[in-house]
C-alpha atoms as a PDB file:
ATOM      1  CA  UNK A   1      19.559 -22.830 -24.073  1.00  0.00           C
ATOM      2  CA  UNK A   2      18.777 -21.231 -27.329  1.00  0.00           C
ATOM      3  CA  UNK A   3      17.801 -17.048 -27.277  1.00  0.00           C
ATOM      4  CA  UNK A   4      14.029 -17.814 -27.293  1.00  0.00           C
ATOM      5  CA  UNK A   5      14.179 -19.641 -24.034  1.00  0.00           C
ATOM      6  CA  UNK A   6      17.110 -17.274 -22.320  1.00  0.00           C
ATOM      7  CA  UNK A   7      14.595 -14.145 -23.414  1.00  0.00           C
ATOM      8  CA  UNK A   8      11.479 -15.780 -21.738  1.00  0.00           C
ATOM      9  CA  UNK A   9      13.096 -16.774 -18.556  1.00  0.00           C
ATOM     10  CA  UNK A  10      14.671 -12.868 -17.920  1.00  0.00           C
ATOM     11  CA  UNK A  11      11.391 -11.359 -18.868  1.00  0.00           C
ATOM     12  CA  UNK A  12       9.375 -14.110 -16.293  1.00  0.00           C
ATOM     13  CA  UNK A  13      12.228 -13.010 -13.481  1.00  0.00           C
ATOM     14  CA  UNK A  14      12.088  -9.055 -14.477  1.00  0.00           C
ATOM     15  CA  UNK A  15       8.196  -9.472 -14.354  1.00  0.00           C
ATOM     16  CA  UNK A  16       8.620 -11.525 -10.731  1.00  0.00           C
ATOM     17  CA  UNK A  17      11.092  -8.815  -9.073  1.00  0.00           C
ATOM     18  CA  UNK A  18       8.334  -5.946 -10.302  1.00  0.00           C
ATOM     19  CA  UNK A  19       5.720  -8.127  -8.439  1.00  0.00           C
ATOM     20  CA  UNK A  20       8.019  -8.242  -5.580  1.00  0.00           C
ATOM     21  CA  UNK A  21       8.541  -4.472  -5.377  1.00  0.00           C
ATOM     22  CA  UNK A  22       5.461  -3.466  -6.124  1.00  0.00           C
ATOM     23  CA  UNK A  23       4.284  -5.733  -2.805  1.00  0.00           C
ATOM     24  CA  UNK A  24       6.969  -4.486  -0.786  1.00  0.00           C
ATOM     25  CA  UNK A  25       6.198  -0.921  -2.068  1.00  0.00           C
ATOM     26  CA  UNK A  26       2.378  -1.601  -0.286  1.00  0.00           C
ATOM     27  CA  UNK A  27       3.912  -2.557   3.060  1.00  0.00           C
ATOM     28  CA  UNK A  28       5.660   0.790   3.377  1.00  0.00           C
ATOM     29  CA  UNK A  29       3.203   2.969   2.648  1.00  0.00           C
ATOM     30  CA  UNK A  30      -0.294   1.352   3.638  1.00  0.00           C
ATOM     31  CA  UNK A  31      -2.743   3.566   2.072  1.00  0.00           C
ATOM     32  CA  UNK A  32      -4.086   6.043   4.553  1.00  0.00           C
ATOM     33  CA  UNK A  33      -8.262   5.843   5.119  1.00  0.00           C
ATOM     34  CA  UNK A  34      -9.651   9.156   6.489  1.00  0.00           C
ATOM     35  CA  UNK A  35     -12.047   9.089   9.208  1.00  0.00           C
ATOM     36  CA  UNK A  36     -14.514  12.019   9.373  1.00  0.00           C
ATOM     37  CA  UNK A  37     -16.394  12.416  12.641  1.00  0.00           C
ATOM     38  CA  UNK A  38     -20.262  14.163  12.217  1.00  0.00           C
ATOM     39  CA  UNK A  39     -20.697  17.415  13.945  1.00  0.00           C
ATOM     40  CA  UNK A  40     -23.248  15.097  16.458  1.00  0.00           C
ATOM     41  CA  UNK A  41     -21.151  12.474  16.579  1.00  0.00           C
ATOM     42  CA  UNK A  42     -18.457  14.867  18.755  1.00  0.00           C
ATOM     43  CA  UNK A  43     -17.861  14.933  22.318  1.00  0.00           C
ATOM     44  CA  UNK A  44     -19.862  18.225  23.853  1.00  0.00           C
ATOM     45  CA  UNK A  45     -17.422  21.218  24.226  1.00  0.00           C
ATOM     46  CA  UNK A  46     -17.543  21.105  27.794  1.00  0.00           C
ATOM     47  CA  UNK A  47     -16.874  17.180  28.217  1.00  0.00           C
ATOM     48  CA  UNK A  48     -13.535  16.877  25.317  1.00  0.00           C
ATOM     49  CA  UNK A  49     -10.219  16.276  27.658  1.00  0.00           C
ATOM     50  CA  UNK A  50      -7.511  18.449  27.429  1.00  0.00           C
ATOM     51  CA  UNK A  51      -4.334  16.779  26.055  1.00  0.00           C
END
């Protein structure tokens, strides 16, 4: 294998391991969505349970 072909194939398997982390990186830390509730979309005072 000359240094052309040795170069190519390390850059093709650094660029598939970045892939790989950069998935596994997504799976740990799902991105969080935040969920606003409407003043009239509450319970009433009186009904909310106590926890």
């Amino acid at each position: 294998m000359g240094i052309i072909e040795l170069l190519t194939v390390s850059v093709a398997a650094v660029a598939l391991l970045a892939v790989a982390y950069a998935r596994s990186e997504k799976q740990r830390h799902p991105v969080r969505k935040e969920v606003r509730i409407e003043d009239h979309e509450r319970e009433p005072y009186r009904n909310r349970r106590r926890r």
